[in-house]
N, C-alpha and C. Protein backbone atom coordinates (compact mmCIF):
# COMPACT_ATOMS: atom_id res chain seq x y z
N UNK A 1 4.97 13.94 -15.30
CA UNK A 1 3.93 14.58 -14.51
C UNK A 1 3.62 15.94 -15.13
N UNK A 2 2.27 16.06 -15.29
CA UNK A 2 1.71 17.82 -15.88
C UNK A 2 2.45 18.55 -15.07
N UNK A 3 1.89 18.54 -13.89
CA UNK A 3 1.79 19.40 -13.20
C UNK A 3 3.76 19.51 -12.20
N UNK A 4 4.40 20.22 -12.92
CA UNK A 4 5.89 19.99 -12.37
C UNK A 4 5.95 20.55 -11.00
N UNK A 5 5.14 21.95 -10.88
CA UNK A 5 5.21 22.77 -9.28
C UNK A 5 4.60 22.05 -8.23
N UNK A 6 4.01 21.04 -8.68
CA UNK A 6 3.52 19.94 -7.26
C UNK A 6 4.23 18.43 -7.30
N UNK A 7 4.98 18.43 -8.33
CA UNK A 7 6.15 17.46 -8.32
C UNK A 7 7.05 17.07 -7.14
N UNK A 8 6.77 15.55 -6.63
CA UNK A 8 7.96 15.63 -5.06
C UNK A 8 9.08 14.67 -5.18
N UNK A 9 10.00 14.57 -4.58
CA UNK A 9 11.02 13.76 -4.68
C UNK A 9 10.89 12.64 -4.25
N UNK A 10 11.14 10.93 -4.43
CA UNK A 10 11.26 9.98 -4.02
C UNK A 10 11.02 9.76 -2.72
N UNK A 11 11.68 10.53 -1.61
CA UNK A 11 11.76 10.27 0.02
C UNK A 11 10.50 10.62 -0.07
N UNK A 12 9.96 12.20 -0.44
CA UNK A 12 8.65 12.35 0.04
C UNK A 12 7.37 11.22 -0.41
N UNK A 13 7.25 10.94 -1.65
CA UNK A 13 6.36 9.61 -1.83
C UNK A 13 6.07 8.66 -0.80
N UNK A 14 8.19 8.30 -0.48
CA UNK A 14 7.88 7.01 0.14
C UNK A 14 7.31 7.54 1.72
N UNK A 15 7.71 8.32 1.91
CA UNK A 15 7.03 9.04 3.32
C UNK A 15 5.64 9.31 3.67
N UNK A 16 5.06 9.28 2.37
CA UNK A 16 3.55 9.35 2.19
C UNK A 16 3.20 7.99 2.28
N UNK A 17 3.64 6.97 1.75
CA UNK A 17 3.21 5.54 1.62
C UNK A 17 3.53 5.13 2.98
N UNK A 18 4.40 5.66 3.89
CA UNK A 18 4.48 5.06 4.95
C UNK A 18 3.52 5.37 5.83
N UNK A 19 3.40 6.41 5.71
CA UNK A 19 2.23 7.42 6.27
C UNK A 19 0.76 7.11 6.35
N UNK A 20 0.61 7.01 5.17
CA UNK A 20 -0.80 6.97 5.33
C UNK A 20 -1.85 6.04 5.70
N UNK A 21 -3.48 6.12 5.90
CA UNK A 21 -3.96 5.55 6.89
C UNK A 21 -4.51 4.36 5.45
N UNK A 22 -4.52 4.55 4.47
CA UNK A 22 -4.82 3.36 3.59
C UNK A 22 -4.54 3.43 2.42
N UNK A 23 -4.12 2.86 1.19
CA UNK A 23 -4.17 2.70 -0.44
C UNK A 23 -5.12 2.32 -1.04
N UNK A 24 -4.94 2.87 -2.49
CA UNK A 24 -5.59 2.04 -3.44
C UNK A 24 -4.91 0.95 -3.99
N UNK A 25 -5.11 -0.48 -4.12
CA UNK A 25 -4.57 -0.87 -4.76
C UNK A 25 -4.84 -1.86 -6.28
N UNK A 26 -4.26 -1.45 -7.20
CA UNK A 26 -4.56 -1.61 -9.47
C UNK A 26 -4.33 -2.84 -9.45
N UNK A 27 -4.92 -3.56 -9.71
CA UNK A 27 -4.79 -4.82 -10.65
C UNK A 27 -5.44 -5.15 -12.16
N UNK A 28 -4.66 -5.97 -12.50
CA UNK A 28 -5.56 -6.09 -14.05
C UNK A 28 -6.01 -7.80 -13.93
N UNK A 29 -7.17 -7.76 -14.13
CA UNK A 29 -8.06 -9.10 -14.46
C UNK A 29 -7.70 -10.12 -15.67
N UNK A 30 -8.10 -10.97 -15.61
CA UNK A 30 -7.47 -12.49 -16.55
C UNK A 30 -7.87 -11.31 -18.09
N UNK A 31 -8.94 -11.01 -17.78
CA UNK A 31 -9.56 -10.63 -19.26
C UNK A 31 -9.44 -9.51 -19.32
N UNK A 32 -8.60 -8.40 -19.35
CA UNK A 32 -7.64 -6.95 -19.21
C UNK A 32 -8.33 -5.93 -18.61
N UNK A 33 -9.54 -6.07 -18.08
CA UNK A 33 -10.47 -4.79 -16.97
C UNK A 33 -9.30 -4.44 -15.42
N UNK A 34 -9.29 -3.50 -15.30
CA UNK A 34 -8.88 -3.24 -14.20
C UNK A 34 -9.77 -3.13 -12.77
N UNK A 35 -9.29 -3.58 -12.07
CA UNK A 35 -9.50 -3.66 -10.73
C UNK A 35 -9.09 -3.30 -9.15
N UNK A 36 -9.84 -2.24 -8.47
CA UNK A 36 -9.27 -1.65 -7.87
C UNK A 36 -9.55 -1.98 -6.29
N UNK A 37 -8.68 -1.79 -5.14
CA UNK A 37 -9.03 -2.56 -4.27
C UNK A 37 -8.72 -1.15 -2.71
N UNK A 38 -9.21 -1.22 -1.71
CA UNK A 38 -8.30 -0.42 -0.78
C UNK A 38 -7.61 -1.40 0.21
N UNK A 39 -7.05 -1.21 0.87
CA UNK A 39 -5.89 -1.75 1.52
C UNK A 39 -4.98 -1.52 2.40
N UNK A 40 -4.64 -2.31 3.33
CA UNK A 40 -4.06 -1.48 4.48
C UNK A 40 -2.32 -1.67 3.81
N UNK A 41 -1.98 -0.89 4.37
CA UNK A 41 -0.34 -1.71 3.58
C UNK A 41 0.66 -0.92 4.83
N UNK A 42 2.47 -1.49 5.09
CA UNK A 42 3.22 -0.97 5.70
C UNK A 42 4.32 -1.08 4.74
N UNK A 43 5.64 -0.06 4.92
CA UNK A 43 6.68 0.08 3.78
C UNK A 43 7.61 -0.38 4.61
N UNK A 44 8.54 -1.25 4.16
CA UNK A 44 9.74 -1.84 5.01
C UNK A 44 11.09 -1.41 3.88
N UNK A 45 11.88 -0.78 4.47
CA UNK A 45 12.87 0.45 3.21
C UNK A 45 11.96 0.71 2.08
N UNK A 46 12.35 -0.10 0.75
CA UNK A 46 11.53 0.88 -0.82
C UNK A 46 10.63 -0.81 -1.04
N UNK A 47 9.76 -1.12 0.01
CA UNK A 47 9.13 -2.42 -0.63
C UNK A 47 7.66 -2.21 0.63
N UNK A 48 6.59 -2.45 -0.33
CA UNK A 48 4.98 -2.30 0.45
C UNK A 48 4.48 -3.55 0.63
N UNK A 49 4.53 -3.91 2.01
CA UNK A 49 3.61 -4.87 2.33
C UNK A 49 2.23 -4.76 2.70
N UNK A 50 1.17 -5.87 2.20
CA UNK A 50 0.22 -5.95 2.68
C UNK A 50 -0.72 -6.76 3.51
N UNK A 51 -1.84 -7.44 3.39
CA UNK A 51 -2.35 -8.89 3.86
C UNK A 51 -3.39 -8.94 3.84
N UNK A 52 -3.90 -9.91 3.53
CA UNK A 52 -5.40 -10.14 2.94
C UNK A 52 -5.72 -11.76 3.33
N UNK A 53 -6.84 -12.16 2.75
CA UNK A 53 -7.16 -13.28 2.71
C UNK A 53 -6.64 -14.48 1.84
N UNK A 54 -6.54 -15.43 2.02
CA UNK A 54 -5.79 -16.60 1.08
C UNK A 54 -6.35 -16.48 -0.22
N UNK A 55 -7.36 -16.16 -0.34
CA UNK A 55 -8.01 -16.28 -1.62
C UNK A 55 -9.06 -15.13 -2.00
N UNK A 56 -8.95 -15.12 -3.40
CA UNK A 56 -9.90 -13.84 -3.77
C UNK A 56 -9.40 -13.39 -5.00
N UNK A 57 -10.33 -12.69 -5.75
CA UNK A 57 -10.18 -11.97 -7.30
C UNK A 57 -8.89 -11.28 -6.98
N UNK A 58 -8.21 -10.31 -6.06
CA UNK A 58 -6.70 -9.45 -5.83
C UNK A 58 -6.04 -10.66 -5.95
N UNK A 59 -5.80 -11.80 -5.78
CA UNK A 59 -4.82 -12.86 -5.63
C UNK A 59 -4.58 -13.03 -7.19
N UNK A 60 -5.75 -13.45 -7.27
CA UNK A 60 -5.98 -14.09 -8.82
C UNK A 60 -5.59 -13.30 -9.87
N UNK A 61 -5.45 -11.81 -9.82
CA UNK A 61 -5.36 -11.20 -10.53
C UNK A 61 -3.98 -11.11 -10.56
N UNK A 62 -3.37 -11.24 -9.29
CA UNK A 62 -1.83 -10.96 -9.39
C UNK A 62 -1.23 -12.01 -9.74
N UNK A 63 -1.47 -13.31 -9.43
CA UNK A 63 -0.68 -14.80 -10.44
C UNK A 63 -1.04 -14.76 -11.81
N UNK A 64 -2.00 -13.91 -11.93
CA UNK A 64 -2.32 -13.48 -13.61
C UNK A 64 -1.02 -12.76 -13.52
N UNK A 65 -0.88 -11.36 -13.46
CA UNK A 65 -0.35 -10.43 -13.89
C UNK A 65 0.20 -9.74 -12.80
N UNK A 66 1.82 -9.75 -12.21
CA UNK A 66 2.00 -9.10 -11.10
C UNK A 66 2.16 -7.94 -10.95
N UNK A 67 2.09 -7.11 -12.52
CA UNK A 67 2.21 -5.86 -12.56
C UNK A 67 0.95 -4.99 -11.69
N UNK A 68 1.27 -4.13 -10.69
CA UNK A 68 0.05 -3.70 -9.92
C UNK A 68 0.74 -1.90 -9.86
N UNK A 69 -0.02 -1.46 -9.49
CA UNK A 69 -0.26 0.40 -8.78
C UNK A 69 -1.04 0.55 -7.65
N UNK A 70 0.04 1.15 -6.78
CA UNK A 70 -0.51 1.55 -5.68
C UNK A 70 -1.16 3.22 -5.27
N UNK A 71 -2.38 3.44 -4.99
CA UNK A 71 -2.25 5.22 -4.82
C UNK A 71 -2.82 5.58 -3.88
N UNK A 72 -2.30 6.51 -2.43
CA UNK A 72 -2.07 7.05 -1.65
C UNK A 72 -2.26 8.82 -1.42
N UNK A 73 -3.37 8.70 -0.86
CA UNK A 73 -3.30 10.15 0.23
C UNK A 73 -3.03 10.41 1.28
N UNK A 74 -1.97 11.24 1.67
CA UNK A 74 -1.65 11.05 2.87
C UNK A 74 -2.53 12.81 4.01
N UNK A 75 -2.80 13.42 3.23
CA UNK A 75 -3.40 14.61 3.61
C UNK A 75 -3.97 15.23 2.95
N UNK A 76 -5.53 15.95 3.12
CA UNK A 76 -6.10 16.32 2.47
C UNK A 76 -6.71 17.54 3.56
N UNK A 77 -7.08 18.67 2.56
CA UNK A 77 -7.89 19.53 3.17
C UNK A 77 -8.42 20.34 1.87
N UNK A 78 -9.80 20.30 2.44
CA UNK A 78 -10.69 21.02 1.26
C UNK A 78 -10.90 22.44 1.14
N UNK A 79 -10.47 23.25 0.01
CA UNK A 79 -10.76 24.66 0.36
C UNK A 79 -11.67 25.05 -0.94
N UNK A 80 -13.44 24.94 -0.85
CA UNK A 80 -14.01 25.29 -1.47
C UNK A 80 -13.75 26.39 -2.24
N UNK A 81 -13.53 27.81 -0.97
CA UNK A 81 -13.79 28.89 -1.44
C UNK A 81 -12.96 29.25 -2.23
N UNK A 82 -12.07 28.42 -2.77
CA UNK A 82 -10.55 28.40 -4.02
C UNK A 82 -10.66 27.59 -4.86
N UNK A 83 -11.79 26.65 -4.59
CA UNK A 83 -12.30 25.39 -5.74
C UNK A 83 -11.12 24.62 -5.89
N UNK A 84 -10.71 24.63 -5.04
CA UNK A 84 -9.13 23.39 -5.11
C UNK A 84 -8.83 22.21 -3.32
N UNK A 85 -8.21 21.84 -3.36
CA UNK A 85 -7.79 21.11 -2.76
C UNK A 85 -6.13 21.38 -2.02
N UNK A 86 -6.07 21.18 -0.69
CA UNK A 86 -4.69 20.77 -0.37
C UNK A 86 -4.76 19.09 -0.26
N UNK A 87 -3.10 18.51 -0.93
CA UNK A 87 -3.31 17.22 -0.70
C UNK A 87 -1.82 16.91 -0.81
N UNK A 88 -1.60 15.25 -0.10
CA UNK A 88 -0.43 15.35 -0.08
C UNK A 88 -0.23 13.43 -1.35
N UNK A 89 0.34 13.02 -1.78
CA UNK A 89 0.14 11.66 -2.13
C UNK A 89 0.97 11.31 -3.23
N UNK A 90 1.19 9.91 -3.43
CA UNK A 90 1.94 9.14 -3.90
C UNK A 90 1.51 7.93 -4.82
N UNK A 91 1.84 8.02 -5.90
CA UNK A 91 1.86 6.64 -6.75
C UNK A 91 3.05 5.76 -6.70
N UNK A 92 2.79 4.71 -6.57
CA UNK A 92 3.94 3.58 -6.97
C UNK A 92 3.55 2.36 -8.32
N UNK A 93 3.86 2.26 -9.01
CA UNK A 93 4.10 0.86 -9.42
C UNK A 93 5.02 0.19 -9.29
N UNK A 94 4.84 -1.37 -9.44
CA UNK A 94 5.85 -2.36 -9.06
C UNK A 94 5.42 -3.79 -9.47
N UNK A 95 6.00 -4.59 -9.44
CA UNK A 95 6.01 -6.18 -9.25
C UNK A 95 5.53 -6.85 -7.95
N UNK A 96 4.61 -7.06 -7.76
CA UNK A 96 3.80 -7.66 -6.75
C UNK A 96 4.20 -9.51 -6.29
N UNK A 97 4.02 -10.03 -5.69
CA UNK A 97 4.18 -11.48 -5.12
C UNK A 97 3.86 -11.62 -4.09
N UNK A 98 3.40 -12.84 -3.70
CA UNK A 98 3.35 -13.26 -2.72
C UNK A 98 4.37 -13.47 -1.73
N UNK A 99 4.10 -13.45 -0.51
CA UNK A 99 5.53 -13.83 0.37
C UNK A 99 5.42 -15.11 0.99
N UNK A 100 6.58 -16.30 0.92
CA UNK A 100 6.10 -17.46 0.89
C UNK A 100 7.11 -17.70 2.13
N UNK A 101 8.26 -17.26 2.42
CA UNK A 101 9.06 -17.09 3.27
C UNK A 101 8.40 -16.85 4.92
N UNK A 102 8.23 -17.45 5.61
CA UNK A 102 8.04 -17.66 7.15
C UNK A 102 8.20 -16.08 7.80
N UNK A 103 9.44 -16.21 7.55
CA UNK A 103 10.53 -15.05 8.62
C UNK A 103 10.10 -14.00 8.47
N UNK A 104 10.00 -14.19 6.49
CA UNK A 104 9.24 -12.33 5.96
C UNK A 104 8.07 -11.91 6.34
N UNK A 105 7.32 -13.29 6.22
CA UNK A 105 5.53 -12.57 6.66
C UNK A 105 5.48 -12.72 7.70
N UNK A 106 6.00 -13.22 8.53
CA UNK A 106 5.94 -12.57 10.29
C UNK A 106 6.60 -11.00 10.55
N UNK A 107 7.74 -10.79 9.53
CA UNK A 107 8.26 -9.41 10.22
C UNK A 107 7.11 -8.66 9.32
N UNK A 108 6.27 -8.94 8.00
CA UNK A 108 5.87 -7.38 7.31
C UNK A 108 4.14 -8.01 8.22
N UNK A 109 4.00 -8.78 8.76
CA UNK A 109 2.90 -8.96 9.78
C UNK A 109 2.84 -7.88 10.69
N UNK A 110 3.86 -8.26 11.46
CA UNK A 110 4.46 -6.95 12.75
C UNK A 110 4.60 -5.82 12.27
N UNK A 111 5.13 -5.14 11.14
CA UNK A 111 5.01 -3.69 10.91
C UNK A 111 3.88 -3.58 10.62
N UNK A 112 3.06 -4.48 9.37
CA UNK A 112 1.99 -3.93 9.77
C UNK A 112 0.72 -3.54 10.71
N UNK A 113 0.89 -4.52 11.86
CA UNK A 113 0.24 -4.57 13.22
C UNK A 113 0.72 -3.30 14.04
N UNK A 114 2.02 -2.76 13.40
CA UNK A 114 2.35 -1.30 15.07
C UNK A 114 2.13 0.06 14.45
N UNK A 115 2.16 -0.52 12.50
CA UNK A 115 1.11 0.86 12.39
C UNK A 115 0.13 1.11 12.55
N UNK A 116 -1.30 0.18 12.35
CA UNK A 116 -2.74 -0.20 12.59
C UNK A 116 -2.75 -0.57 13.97
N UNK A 117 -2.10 -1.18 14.62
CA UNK A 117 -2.28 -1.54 16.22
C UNK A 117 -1.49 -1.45 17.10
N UNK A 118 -1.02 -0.35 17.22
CA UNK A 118 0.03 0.02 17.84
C UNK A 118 0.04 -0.46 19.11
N UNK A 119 -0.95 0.05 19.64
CA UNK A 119 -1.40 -0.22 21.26
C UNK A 119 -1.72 -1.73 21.67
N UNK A 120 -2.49 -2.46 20.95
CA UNK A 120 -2.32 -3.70 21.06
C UNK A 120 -1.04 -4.88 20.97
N UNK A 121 0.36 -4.58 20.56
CA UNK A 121 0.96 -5.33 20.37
C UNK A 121 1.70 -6.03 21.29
N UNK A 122 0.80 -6.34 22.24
CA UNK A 122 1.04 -7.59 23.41
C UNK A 122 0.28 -8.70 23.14
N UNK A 123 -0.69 -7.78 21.96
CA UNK A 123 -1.85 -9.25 21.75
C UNK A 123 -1.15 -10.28 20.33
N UNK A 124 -0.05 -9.37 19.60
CA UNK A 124 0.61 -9.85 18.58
C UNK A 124 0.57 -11.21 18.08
N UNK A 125 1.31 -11.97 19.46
CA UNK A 125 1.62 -13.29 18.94
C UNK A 125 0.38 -14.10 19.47
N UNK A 126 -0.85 -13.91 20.07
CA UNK A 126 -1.79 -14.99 20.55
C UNK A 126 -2.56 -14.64 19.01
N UNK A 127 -2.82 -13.39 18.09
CA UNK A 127 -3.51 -12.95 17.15
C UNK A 127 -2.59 -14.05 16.19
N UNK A 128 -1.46 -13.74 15.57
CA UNK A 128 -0.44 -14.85 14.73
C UNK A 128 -0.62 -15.66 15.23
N UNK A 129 -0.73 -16.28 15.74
CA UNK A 129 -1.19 -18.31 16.26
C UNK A 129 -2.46 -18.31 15.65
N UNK A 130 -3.44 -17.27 16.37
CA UNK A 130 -4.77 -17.61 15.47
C UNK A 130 -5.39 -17.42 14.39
N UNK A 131 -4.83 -16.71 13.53
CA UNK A 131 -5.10 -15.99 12.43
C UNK A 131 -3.33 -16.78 11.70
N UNK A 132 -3.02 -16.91 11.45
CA UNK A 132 -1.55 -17.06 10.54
C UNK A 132 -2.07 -18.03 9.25
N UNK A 133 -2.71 -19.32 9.65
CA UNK A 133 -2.88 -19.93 8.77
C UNK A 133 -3.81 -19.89 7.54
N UNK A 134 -4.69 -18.79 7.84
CA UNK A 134 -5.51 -17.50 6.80
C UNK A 134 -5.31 -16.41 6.61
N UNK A 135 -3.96 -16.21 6.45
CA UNK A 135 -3.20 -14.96 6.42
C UNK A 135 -2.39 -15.01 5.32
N UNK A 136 -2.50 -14.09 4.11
CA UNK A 136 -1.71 -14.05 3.41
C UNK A 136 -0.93 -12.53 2.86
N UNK A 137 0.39 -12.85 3.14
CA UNK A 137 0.96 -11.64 2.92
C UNK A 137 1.39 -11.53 1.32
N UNK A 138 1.56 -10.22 0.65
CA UNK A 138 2.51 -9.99 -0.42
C UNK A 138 3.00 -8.81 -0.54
N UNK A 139 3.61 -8.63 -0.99
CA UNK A 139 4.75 -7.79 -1.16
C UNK A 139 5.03 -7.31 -2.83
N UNK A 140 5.70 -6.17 -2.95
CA UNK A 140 5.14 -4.91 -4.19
C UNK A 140 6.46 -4.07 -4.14
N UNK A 141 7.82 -4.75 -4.59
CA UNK A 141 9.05 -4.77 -5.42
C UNK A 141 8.42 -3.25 -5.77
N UNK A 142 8.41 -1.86 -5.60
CA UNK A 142 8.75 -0.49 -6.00
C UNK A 142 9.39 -0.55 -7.66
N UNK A 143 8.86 -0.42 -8.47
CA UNK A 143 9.77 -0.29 -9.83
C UNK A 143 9.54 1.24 -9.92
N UNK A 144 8.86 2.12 -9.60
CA UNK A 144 8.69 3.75 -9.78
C UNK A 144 7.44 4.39 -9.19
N UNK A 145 8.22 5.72 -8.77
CA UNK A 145 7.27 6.16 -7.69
C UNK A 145 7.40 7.77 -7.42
N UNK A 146 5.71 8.12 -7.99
CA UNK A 146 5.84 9.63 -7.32
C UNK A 146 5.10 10.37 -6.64
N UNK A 147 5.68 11.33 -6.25
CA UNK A 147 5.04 12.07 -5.40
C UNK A 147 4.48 13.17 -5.80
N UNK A 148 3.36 14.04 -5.22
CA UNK A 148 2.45 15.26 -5.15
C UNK A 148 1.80 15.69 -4.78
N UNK A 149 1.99 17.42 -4.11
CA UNK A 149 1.75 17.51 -3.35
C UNK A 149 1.01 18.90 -3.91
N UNK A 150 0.01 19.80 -3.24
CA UNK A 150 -0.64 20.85 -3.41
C UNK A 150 -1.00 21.19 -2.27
N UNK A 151 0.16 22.20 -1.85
CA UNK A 151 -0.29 23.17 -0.18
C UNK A 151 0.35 24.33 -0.21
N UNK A 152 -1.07 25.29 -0.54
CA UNK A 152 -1.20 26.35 -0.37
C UNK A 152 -0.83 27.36 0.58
């Protein structure tokens, strides 16, 4: 990292990834262009779940190539009159997959439903009955991850 004085430690990253209200998420295409996506995601210990649709160019790209990057703001505030930024955020890369396991994509389902829907989660399981079978979760194995932060 250039910049070492906005350099953060591991917890703080992952605290940002847990945090925040959405990602970016990197993929690379059959034919090596990159591709970038946003995304809701939840962190269950050092591993990011997400969920999307059964099918689509993000899928395809990842049975291509599971190498992916995730990037995260978790706070921002603009201070013109300094021509800079406060911000808080996190990169990860990792090994991406699908989750094919029952048990797993119902629990990284539910975390991700009580961060995005907190208040709703009585509607949980009538939503999983109706939605499950076009639901696809995967999951993003952490291989390295940092944090940075700029607050003034």
């Amino acid at each position: 990292m250039r910049r070492k004085d906005r350099e953060r430690d591991e917890s703080f990253a992952l605290e940002v990834l847990r945090d925040c209200e959405y990602a970016t998420l990197a993929t690379v295409n059959a034919s090596g262009t990159p591709y970038c996506v946003p995304l809701s995601l939840a962190l269950i210990d050092k591993t990011i779940y997400f969920h999307c649709a059964t099918e689509g160019k993000k899928l395809e790209n990842i049975r291509n190539n599971s190498d992916v990057c995730v990037s995260c703001v978790r706070y921002t505030n603009l201070l013109p009159e300094q021509f800079t930024t406060e911000y808080e955020s996190a990169i990860a890369d990792g090994k991406c997959c699908i989750v094919s396991d029952d048990e797993e994509k119902l629990t990284a389902l539910r975390v991700i439903s009580e961060k995005y829907a907190k208040g709703s989660m009585d509607q949980f399981d009538a939503k999983i009955a109706e939605y499950i079978h076009r639901t696809c979760v995967c999951k993003i194995e952490i291989t390295r991850i940092t944090g940075k932060a700029n607050l003034i």
